[in-house]
N, C-alpha and C. Protein backbone atom coordinates (compact mmCIF):
# COMPACT_ATOMS: atom_id res chain seq x y z
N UNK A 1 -51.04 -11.61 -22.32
CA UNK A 1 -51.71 -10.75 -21.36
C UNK A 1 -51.79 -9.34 -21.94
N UNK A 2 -53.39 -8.73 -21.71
CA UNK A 2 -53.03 -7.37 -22.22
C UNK A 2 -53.35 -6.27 -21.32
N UNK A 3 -52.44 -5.25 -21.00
CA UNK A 3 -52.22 -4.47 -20.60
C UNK A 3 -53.02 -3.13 -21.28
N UNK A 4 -54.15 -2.84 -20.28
CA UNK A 4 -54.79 -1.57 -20.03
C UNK A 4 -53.60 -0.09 -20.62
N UNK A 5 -54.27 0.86 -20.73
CA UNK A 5 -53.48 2.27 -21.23
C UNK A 5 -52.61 2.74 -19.97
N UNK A 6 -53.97 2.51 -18.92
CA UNK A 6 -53.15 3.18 -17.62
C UNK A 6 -51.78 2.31 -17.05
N UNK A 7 -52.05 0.90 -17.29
CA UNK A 7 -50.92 0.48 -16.71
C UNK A 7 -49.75 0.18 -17.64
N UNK A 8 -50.25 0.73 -18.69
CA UNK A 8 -48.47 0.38 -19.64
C UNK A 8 -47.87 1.96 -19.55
N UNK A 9 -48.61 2.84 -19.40
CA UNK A 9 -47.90 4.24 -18.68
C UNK A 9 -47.39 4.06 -17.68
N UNK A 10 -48.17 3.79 -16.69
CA UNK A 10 -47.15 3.33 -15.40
C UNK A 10 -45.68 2.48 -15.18
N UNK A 11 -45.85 1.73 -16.17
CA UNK A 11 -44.41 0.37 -16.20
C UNK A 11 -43.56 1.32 -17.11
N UNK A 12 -43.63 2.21 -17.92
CA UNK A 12 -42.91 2.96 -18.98
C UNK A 12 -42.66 4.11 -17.90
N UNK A 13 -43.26 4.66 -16.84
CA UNK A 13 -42.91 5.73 -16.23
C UNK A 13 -41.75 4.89 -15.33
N UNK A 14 -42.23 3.47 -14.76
CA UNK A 14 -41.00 3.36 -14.20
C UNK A 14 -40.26 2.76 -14.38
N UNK A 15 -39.95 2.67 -15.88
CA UNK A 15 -38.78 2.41 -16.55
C UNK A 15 -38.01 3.22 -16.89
N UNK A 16 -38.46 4.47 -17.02
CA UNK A 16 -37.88 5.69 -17.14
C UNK A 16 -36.89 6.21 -16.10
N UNK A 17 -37.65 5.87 -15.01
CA UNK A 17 -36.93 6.21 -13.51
C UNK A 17 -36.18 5.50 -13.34
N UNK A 18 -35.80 3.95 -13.22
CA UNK A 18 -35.10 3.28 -13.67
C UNK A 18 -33.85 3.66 -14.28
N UNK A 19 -33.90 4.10 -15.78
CA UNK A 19 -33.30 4.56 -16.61
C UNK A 19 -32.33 5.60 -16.03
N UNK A 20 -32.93 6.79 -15.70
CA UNK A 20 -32.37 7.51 -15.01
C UNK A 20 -31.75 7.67 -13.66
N UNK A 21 -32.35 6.73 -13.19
CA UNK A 21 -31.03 6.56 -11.87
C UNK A 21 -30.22 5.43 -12.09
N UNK A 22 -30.11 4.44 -12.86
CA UNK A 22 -28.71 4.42 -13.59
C UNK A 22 -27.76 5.35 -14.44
N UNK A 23 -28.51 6.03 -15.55
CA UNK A 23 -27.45 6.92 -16.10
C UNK A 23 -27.41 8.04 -14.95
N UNK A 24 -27.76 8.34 -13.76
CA UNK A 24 -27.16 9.31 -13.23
C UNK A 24 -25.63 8.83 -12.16
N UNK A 25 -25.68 7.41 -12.25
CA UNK A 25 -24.61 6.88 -11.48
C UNK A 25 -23.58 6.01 -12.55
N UNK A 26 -23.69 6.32 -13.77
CA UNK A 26 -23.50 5.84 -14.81
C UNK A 26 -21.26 6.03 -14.78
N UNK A 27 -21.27 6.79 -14.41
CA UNK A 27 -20.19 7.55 -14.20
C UNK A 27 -18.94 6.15 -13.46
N UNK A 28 -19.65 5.75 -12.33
CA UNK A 28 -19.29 4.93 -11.50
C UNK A 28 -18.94 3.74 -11.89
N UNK A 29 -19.52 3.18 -12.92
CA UNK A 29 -19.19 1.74 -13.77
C UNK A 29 -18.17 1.63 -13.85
N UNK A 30 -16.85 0.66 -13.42
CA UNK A 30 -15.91 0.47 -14.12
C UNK A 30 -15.46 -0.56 -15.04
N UNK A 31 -14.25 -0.75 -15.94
CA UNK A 31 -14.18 -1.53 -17.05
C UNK A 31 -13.90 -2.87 -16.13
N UNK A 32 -14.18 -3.97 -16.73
CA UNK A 32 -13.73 -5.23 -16.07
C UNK A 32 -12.33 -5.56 -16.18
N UNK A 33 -11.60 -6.39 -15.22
CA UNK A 33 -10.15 -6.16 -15.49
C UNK A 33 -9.79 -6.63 -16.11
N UNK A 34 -8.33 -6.99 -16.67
CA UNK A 34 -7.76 -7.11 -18.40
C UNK A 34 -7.48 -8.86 -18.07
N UNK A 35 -6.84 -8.92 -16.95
CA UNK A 35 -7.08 -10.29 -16.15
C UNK A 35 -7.98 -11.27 -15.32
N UNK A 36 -9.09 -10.93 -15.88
CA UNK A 36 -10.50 -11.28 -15.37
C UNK A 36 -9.94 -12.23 -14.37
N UNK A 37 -9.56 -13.45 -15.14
CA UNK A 37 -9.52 -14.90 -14.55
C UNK A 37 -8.33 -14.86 -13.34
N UNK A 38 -7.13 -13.97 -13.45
CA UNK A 38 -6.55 -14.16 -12.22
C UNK A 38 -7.58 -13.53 -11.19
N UNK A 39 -8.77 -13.06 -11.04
CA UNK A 39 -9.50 -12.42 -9.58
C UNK A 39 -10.28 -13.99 -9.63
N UNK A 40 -10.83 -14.45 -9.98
CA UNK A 40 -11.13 -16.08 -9.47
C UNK A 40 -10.27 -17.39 -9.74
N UNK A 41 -9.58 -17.48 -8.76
CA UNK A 41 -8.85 -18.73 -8.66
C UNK A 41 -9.59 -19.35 -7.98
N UNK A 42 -9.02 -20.64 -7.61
CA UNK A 42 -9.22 -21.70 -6.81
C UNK A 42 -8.11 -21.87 -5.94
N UNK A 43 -8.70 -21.88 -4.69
CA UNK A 43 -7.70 -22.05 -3.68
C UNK A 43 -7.61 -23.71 -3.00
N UNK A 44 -6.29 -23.62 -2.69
CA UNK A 44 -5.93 -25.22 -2.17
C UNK A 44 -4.64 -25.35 -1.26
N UNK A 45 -4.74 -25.86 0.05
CA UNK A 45 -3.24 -25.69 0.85
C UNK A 45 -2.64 -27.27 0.36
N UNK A 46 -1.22 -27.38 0.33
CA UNK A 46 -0.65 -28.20 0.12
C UNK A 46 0.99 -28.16 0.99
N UNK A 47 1.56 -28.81 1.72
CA UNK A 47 2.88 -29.16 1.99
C UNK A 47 3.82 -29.16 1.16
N UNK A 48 4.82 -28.59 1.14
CA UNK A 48 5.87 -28.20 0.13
C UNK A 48 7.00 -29.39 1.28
N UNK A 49 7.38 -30.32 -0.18
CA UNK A 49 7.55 -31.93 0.13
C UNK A 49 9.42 -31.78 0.39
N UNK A 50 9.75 -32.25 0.77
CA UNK A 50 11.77 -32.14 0.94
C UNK A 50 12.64 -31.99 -0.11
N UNK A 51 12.02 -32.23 -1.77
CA UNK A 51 12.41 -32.03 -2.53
C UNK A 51 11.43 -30.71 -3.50
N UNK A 52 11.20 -29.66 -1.95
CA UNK A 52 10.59 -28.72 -2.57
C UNK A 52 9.72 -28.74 -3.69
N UNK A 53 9.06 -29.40 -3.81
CA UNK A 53 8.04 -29.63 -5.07
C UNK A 53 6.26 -29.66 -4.20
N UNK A 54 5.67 -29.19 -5.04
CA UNK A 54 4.06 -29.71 -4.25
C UNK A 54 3.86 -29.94 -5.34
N UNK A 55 2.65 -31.00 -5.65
CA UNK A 55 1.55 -31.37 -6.28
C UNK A 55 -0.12 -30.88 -6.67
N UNK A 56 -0.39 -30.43 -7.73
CA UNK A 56 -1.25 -29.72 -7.84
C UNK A 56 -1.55 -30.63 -8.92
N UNK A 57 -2.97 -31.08 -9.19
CA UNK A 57 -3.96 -31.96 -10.42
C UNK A 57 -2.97 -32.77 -10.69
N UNK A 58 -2.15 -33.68 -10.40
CA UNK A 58 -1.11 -34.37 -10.91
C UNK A 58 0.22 -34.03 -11.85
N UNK A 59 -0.03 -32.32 -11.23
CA UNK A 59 0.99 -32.05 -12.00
C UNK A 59 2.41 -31.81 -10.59
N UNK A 60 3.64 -31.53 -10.65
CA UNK A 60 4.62 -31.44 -10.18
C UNK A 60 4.84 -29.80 -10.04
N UNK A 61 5.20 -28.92 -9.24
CA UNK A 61 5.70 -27.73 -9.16
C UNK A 61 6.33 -27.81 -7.96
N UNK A 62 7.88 -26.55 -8.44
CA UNK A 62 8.88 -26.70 -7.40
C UNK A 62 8.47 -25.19 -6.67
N UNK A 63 8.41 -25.23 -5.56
CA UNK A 63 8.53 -24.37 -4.51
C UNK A 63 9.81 -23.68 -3.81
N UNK A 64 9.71 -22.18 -3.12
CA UNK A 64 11.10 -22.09 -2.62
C UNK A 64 11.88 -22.82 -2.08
N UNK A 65 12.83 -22.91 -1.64
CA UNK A 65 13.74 -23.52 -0.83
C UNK A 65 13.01 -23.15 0.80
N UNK A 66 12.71 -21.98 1.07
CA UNK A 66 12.43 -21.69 2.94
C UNK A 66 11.67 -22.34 2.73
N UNK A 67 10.38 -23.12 1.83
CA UNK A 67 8.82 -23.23 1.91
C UNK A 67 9.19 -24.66 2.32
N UNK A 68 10.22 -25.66 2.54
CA UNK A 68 10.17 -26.75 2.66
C UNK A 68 9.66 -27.24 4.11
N UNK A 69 8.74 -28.41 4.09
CA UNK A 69 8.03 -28.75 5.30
C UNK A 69 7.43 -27.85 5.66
N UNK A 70 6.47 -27.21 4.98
CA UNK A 70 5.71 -25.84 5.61
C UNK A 70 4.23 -25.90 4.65
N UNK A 71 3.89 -26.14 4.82
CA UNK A 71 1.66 -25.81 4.42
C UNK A 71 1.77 -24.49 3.66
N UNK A 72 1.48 -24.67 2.11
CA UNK A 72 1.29 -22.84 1.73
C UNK A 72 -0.07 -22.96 1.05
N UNK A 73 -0.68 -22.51 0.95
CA UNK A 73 -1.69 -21.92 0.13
C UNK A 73 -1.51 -22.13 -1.69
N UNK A 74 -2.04 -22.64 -2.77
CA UNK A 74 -1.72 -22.39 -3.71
C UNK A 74 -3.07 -21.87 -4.52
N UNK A 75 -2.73 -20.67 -5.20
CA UNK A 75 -3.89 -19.75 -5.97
C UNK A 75 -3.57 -20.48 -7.54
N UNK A 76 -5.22 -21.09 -7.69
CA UNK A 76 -4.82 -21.21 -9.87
C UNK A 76 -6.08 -21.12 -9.91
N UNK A 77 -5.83 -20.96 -11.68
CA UNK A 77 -7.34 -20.90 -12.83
C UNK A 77 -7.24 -22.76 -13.37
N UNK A 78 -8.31 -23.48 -13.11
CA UNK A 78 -8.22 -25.13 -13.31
C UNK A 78 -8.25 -24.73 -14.73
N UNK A 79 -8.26 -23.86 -15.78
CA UNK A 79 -8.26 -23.55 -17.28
C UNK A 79 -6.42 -23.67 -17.60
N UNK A 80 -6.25 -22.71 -16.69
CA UNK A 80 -4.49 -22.07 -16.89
C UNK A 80 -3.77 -22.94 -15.94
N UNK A 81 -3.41 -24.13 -15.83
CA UNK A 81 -2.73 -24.46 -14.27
C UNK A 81 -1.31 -24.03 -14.38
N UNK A 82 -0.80 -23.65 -15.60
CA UNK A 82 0.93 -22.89 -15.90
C UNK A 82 0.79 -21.43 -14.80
N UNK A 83 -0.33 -21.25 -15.15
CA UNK A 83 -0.36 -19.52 -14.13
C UNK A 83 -0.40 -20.41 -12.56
N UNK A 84 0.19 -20.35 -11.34
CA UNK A 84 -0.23 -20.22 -10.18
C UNK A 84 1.04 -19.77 -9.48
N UNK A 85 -0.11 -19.41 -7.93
CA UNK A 85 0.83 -18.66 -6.86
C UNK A 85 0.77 -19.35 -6.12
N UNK A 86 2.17 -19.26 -5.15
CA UNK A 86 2.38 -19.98 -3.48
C UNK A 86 2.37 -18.89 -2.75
N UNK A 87 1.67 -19.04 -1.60
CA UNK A 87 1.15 -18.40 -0.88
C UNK A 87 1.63 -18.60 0.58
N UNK A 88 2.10 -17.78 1.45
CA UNK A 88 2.43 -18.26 3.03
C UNK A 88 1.83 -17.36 3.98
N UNK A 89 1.17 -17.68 4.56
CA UNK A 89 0.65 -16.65 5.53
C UNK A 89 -0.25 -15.40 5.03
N UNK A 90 -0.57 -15.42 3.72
CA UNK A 90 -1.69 -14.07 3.01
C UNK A 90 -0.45 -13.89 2.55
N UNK A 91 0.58 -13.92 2.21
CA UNK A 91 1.21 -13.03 1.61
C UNK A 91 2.06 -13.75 0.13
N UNK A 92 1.68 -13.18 -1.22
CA UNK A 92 1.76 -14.00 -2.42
C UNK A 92 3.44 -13.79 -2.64
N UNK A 93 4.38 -15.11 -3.28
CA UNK A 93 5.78 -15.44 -3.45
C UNK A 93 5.33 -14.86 -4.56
């Protein structure tokens, strides 16, 4: 497709504008965090079993002692399953 004089000035003028109201908020960007992958987990509730253990992908993890017979929340990365949290009520063990 070819583009006339007048209208490739126009798409370049407002690319310009563009341009500039990003670098004027440019300031505001911040770095991504150093732990990307702990801000997206996967969440999953599970029963913490009498021998304090729950089950997560077939793997085994032991839980507190209070958490027994009680529903918690468990936070993981399905990449990392060594990293995860138990969770009770919003509030991370």
């Amino acid at each position: 497709m070819h583009l006339n004089t007048h209208e490739r000035c126009g798409r370049e003028k407002l690319d310009r504008e563009k341009l500039s109201r990003y670098l004027k908020h440019a300031h505001l960007v911040r770095e991504a965090p150093t732990d990307l992958n702990g801000h997206f987990r996967m969440r999953t509730t599970r029963k913490v079993d009498r021998d304090r253990t729950v089950s997560l992908n077939g793997w085994l993890y032991e839980a507190p002692v209070n958490l027994i017979g009680r529903t918690v929340t468990l936070l993981y990365n399905e990449d990392d399953l060594a990293r995860w949290r138990c969770c009770l009520t919003g509030t991370p063990m």
